[in-house]
N, C-alpha and C. Protein backbone atom coordinates (compact mmCIF):
# COMPACT_ATOMS: atom_id res chain seq x y z
N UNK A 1 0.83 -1.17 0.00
CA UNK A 1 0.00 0.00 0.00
C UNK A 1 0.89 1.25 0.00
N UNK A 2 0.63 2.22 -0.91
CA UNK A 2 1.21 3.58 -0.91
C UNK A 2 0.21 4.50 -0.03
N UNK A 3 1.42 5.28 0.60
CA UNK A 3 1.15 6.34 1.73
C UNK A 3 1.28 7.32 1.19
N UNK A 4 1.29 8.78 1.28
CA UNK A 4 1.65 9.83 0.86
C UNK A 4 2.20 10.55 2.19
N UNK A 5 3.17 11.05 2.53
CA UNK A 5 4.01 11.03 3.55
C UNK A 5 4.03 13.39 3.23
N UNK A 6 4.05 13.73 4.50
CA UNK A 6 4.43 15.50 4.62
C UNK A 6 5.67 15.49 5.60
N UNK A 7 6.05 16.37 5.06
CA UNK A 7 7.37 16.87 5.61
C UNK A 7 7.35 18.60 5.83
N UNK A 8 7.15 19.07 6.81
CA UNK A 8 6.95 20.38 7.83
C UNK A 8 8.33 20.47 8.31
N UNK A 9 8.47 21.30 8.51
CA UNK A 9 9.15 22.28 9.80
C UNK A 9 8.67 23.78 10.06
N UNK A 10 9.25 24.34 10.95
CA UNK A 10 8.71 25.79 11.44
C UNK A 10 10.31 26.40 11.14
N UNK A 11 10.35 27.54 10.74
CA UNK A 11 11.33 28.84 10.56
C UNK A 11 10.98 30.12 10.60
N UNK A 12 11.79 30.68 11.59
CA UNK A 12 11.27 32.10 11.85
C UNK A 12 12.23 32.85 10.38
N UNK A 13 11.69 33.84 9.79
CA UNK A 13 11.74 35.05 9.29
C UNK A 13 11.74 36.22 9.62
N UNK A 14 12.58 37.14 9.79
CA UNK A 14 13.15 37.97 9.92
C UNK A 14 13.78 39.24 8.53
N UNK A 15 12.57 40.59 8.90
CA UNK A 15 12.93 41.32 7.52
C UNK A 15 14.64 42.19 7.54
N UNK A 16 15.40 41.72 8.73
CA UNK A 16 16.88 41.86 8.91
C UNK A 16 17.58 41.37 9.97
N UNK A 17 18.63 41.40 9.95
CA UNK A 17 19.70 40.05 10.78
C UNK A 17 19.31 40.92 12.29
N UNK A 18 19.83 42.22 12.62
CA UNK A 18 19.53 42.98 13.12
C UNK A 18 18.31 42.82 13.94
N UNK A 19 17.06 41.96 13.77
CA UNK A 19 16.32 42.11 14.46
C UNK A 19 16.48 40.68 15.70
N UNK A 20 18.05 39.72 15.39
CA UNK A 20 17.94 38.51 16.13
C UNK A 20 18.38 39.05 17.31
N UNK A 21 18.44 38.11 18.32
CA UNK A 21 18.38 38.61 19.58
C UNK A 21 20.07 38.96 19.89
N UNK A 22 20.02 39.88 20.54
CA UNK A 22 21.65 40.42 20.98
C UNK A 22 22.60 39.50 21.24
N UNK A 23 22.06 38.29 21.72
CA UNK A 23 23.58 37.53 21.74
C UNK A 23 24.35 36.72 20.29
N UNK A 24 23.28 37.16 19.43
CA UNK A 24 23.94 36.31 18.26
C UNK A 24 24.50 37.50 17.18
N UNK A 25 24.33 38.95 17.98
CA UNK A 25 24.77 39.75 16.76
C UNK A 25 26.57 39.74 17.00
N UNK A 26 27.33 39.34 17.73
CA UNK A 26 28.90 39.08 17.53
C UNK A 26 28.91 37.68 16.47
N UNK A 27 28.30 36.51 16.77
CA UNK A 27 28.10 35.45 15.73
C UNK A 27 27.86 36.01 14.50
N UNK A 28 27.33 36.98 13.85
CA UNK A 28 26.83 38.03 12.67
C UNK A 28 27.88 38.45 12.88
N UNK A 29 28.28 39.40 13.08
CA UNK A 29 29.79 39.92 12.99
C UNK A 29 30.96 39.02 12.17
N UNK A 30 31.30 38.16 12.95
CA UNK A 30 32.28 37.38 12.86
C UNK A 30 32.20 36.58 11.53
N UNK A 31 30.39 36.10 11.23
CA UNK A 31 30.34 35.53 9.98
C UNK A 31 30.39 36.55 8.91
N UNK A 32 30.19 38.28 8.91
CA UNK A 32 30.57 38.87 7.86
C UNK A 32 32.01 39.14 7.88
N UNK A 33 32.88 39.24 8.87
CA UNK A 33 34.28 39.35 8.72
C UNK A 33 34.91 38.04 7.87
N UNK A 34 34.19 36.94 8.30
CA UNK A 34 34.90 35.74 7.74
C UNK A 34 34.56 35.91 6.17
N UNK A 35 33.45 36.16 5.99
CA UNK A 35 33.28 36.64 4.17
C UNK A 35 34.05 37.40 3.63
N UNK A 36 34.49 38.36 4.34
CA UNK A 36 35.51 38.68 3.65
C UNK A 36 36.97 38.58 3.30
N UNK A 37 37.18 37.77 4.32
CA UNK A 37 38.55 36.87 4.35
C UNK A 37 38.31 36.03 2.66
N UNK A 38 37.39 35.33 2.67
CA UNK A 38 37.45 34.45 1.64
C UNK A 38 38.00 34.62 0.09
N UNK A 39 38.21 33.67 -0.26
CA UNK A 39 39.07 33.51 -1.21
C UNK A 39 38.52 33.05 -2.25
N UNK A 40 37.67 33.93 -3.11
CA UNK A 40 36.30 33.76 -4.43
C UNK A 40 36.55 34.08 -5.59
N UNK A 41 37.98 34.15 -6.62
CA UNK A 41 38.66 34.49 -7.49
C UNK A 41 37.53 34.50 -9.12
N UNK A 42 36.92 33.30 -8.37
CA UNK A 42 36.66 32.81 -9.57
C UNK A 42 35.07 32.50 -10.06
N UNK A 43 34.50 32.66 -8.96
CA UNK A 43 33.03 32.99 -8.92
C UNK A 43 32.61 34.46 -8.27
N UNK A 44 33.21 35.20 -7.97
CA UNK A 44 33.42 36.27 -6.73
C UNK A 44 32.00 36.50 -6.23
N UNK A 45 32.32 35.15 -5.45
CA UNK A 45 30.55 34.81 -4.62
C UNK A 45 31.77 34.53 -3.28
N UNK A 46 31.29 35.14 -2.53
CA UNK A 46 32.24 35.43 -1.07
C UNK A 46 31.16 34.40 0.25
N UNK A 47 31.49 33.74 0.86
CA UNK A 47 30.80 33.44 1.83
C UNK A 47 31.05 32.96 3.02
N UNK A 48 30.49 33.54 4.26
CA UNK A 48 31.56 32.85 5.22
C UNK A 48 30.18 32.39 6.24
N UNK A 49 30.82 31.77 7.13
CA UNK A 49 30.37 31.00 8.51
C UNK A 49 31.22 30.97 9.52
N UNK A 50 30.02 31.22 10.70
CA UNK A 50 30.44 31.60 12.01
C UNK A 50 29.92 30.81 12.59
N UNK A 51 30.56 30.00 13.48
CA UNK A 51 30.10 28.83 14.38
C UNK A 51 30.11 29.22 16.24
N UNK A 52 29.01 29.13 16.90
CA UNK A 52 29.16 29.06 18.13
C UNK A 52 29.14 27.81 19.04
N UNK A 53 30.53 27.83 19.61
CA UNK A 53 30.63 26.49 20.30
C UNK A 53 30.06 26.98 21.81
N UNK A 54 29.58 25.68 22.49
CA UNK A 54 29.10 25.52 23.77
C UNK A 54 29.82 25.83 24.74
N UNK A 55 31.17 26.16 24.20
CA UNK A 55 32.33 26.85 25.44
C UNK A 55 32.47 28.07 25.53
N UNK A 56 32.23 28.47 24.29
CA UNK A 56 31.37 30.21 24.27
C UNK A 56 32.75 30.89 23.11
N UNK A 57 33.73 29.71 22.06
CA UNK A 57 34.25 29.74 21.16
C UNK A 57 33.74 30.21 19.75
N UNK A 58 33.84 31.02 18.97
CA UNK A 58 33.35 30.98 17.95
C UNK A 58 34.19 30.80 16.77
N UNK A 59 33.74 30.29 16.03
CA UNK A 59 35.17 29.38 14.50
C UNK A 59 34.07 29.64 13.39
N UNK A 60 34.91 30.62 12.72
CA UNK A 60 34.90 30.51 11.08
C UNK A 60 35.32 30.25 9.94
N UNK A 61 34.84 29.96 9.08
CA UNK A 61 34.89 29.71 7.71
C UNK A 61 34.78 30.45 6.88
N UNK A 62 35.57 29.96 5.42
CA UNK A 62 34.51 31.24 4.13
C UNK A 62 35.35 29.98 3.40
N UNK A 63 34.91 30.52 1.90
CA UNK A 63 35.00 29.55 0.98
C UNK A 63 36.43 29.80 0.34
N UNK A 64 36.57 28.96 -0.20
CA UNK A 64 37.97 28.93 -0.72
C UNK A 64 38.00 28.11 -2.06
N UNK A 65 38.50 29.32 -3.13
CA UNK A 65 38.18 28.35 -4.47
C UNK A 65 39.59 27.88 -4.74
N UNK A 66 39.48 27.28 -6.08
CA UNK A 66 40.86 26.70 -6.43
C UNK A 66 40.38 26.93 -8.03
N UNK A 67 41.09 27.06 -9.11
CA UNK A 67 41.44 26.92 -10.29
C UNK A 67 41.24 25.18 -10.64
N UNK A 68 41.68 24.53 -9.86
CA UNK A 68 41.27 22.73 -9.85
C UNK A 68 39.82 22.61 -9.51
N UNK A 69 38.75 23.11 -10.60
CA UNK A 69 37.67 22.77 -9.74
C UNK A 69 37.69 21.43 -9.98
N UNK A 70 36.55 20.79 -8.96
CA UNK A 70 35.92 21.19 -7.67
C UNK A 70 36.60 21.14 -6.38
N UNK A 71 37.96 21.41 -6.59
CA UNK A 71 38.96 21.55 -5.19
C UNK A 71 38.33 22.39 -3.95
N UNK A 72 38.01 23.32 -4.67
CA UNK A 72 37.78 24.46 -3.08
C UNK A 72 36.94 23.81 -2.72
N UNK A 73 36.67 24.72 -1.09
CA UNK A 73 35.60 24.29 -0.19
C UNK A 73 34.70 25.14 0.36
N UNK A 74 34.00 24.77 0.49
CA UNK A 74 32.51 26.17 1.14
C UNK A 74 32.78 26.22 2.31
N UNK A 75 32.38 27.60 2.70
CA UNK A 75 32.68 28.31 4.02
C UNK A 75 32.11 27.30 5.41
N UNK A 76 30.96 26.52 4.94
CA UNK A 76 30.53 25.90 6.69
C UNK A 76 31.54 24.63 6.43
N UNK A 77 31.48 24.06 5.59
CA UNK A 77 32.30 22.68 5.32
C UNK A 77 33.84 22.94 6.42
N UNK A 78 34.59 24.46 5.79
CA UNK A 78 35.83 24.93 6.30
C UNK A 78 35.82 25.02 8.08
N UNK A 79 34.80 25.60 8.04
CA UNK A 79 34.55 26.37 9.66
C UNK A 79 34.21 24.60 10.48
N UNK A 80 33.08 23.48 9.75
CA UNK A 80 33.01 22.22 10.63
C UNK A 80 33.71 21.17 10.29
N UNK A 81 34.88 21.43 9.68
CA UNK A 81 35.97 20.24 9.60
C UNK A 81 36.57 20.88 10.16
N UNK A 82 37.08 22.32 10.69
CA UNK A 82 38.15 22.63 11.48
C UNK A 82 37.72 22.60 13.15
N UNK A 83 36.32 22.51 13.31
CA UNK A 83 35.86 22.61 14.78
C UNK A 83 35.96 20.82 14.96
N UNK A 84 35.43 20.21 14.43
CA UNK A 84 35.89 19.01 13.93
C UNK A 84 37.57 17.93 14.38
N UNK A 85 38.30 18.46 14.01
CA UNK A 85 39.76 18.28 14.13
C UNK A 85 40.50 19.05 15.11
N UNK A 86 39.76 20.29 15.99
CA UNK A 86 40.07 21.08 17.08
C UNK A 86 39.32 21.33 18.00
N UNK A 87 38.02 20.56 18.09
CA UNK A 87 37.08 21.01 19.04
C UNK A 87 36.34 19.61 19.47
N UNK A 88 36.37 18.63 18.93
CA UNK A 88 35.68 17.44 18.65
C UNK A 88 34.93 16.98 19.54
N UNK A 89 35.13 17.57 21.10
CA UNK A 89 34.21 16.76 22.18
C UNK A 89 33.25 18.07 22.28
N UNK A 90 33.19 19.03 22.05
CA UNK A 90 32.34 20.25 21.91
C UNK A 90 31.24 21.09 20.83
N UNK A 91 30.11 21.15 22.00
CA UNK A 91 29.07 20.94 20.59
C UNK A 91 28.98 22.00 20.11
N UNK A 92 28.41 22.91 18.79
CA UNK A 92 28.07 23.72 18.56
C UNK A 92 26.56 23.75 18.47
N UNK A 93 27.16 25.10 19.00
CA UNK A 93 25.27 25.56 19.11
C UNK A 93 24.10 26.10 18.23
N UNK A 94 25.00 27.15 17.22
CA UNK A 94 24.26 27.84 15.93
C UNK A 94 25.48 27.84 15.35
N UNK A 95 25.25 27.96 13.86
CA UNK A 95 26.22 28.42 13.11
C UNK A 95 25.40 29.31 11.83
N UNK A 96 26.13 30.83 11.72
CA UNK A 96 25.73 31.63 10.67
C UNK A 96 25.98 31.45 9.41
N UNK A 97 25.65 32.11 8.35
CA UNK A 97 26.06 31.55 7.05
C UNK A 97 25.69 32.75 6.04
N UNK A 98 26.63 33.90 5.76
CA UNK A 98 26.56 34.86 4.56
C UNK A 98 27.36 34.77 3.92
N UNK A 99 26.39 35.73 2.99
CA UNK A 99 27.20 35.58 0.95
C UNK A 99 27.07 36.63 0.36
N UNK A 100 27.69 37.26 -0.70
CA UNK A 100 27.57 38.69 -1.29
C UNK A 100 28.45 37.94 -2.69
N UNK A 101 27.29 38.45 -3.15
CA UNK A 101 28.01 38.42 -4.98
C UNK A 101 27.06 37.97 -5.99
N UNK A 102 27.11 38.00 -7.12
CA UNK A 102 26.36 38.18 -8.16
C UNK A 102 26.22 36.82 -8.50
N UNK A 103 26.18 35.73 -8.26
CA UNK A 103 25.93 34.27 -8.25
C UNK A 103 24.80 34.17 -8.37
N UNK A 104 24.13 34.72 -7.11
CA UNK A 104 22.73 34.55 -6.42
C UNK A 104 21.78 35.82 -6.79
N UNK A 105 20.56 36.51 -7.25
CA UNK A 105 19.91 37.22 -6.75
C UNK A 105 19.44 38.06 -5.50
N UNK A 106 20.00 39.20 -5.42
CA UNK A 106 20.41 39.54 -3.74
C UNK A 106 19.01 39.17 -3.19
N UNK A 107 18.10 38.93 -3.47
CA UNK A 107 16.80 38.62 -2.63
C UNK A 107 16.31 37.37 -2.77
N UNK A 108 17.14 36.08 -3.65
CA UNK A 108 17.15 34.45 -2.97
C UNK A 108 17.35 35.06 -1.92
N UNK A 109 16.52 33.34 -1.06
CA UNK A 109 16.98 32.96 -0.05
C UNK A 109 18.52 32.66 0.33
N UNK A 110 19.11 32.78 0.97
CA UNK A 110 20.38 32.08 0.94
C UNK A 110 20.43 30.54 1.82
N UNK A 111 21.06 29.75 1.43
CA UNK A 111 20.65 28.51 2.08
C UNK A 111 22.31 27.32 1.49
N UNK A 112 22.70 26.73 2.53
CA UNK A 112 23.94 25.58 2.03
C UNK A 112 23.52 25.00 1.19
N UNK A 113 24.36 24.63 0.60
CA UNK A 113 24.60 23.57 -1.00
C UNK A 113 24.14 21.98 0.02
N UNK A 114 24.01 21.09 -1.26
CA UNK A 114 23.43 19.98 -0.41
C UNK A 114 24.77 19.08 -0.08
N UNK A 115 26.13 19.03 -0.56
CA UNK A 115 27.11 18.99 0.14
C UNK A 115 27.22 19.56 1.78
N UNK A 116 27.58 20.34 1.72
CA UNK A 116 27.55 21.30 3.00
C UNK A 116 26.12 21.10 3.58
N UNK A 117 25.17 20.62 3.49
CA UNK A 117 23.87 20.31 4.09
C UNK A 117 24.17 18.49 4.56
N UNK A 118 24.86 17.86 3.96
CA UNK A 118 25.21 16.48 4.44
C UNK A 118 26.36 16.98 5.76
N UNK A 119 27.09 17.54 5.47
CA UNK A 119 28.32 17.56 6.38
C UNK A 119 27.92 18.29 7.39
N UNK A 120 26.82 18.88 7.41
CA UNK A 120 26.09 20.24 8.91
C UNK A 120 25.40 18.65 9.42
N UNK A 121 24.79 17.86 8.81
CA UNK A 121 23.76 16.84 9.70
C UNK A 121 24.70 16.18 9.99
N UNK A 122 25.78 15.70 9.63
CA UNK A 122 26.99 14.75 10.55
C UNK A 122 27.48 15.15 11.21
N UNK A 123 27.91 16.52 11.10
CA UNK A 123 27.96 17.33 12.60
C UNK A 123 27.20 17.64 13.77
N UNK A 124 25.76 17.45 13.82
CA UNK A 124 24.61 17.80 14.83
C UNK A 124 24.10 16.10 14.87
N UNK A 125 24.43 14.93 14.08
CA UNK A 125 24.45 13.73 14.73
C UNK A 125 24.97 13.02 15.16
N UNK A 126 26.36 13.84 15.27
CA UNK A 126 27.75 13.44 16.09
C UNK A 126 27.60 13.85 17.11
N UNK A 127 27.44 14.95 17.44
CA UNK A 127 27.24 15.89 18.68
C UNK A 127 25.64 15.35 19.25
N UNK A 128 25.31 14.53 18.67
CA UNK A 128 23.36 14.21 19.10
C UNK A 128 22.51 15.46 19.99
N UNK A 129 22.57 16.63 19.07
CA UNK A 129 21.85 17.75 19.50
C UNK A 129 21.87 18.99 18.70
N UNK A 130 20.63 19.06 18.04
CA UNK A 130 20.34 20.11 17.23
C UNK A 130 21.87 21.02 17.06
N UNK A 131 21.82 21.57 15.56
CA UNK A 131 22.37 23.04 15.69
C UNK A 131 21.53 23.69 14.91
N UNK A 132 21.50 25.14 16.02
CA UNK A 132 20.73 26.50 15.16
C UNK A 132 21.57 26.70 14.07
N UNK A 133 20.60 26.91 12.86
CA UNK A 133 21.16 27.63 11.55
C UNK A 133 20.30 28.68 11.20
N UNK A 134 21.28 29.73 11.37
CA UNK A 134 20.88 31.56 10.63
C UNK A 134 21.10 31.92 9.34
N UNK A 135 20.48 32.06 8.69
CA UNK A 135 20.93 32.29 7.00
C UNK A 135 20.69 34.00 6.73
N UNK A 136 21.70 34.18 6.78
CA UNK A 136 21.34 35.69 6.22
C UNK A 136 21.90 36.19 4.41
N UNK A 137 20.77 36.47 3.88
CA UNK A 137 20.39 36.73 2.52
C UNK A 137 21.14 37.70 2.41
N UNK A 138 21.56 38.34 0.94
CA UNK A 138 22.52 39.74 0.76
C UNK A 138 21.38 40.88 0.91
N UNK A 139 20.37 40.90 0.87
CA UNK A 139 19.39 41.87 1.61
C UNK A 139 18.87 42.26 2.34
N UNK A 140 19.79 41.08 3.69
CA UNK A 140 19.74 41.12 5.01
C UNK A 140 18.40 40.53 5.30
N UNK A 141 17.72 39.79 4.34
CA UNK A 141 16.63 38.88 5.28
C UNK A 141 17.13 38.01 5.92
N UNK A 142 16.40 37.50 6.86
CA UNK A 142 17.44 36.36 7.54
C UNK A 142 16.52 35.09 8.15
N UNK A 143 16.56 33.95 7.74
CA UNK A 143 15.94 32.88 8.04
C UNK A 143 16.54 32.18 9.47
N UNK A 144 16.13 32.08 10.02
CA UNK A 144 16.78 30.91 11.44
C UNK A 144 15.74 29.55 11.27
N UNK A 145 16.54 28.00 11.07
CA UNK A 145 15.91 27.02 11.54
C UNK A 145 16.69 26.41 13.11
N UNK A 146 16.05 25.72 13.86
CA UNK A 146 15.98 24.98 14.53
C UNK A 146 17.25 23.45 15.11
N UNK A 147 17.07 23.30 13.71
CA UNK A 147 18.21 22.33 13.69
C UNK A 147 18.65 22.19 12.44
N UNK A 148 19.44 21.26 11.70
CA UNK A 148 19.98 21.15 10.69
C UNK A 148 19.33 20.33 9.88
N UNK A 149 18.59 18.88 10.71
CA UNK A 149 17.78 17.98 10.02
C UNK A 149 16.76 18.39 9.12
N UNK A 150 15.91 19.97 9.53
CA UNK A 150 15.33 20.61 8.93
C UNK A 150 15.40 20.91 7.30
N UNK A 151 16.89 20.85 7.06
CA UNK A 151 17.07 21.64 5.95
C UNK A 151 17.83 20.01 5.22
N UNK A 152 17.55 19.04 5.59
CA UNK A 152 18.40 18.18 4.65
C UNK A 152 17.32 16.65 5.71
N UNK A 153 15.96 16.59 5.18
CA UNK A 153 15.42 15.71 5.86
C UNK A 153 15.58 14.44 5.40
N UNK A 154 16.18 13.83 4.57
CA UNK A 154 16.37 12.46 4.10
C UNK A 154 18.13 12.47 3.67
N UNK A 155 18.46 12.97 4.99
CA UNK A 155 19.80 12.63 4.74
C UNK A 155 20.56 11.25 4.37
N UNK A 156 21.64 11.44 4.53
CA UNK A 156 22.34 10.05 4.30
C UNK A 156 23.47 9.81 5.98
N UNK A 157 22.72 8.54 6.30
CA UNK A 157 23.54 7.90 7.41
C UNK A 157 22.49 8.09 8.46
N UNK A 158 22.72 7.70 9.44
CA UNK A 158 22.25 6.86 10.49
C UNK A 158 22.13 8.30 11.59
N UNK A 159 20.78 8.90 11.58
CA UNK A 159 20.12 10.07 12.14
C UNK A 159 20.60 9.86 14.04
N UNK A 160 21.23 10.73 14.73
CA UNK A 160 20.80 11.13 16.28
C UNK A 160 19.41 10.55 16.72
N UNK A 161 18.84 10.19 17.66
CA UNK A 161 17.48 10.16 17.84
C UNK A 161 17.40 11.48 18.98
C-alpha cells in the first residue's frame, strides 16, 4: 500500500539580521568578517560561517576556491571540519552563514549547498543535538531554523534520535 508522507518544519523570518536577539549579533559579525577573508577568485561569490561552540568559542569559515575545480571548499564545510579536528568533544550551538556576490539574486533565499547540508547533519548527529542555523540573505533577510535535520530531511547515514 502507498502512503503519501508531509514533511513540515517551522522557521522564523526575519525582515533583517539585526532584528535577532543580541547575543547572536557578535556570531553576525564574525560571519561577515569571515566573508571577507574568503578567497572567491573565480566565482566572486564570497561566503563565510560563524560557528558558536558551547564553550562560548566561535570558528569561522569562508570559501575557498581553487582553479582545480571542484577543489575548493565552502565556508561551513571549512569552519566544521576545522571545529571538527580542534574542538571534537564540543558541541556547537548555531552556526551563521553569509554571501555577497552576483551568483545569487540579492533577494534568494540564501541557504547551504546539499554537500555542505550532508556535512552540517553529521555534525549535529555526532554531537546528538540540534544546531541552530541563521541564513542571512545579501538583503539582510534572515531565516533561522531549529536544527539542521530541517534543511536536509532524508539525509544520508544513520540520524541522532
Amino acid at each position: 500500500m502507498n502512503t503519501e508522507q508531509t514533511f513540515q518544519f517551522n522557521y522564523a523570518a526575519l525582515s533583517h539580521w539585526n532584528q535577532l536577539p543580541s547575543e547572536d549579533h557578535a556570531l553576525v559579525a564574525e560571519a561577515f568578517l569571515a566573508m571577507g577573508r574568503a578567497y572567491a577568485p573565480y566565482s566572486q561569490f564570497k561566503v563565510g560561517a560563524a560557528a558558536a561552540l558551547a564553550n562560548g568559542e566561535i570558528i569561522c569559515g569562508n570559501n575557498q576556491e581553487n582553479i582545480a575545480f571542484p577543489s575548493g571548499l565552502c565556508a561551513e564545510r571549512v569552519a566544521l571540519n576545522y571545529i571538527g579536528a580542534n574542538f571534537p568533544g564540543i558541541a556547537i550551538e548555531t552556526l551563521c552563514i553569509v554571501a555577497r556576490g552576483a551568483l545569487m539574486p540579492e533577494n534568494q533565499l540564501l541557504s547551504p549547498c546539499g554537500g555542505c547540508r550532508q556535512v552540517m547533519l553529521e555534525s549535529e548527529n555526532r554531537q546528538g543535538k540540534a544546531i541552530r542555523v541563521i541564513m542571512i540573505n545579501q538583503d539582510n533577510r534572515t531565516v533561522i531554523v531549529s536544527a539542521v535535520k530541517d534543511l536536509l530531511p532524508f539525509g544520508f547515514g544513520k540520524a541522532a534520535n
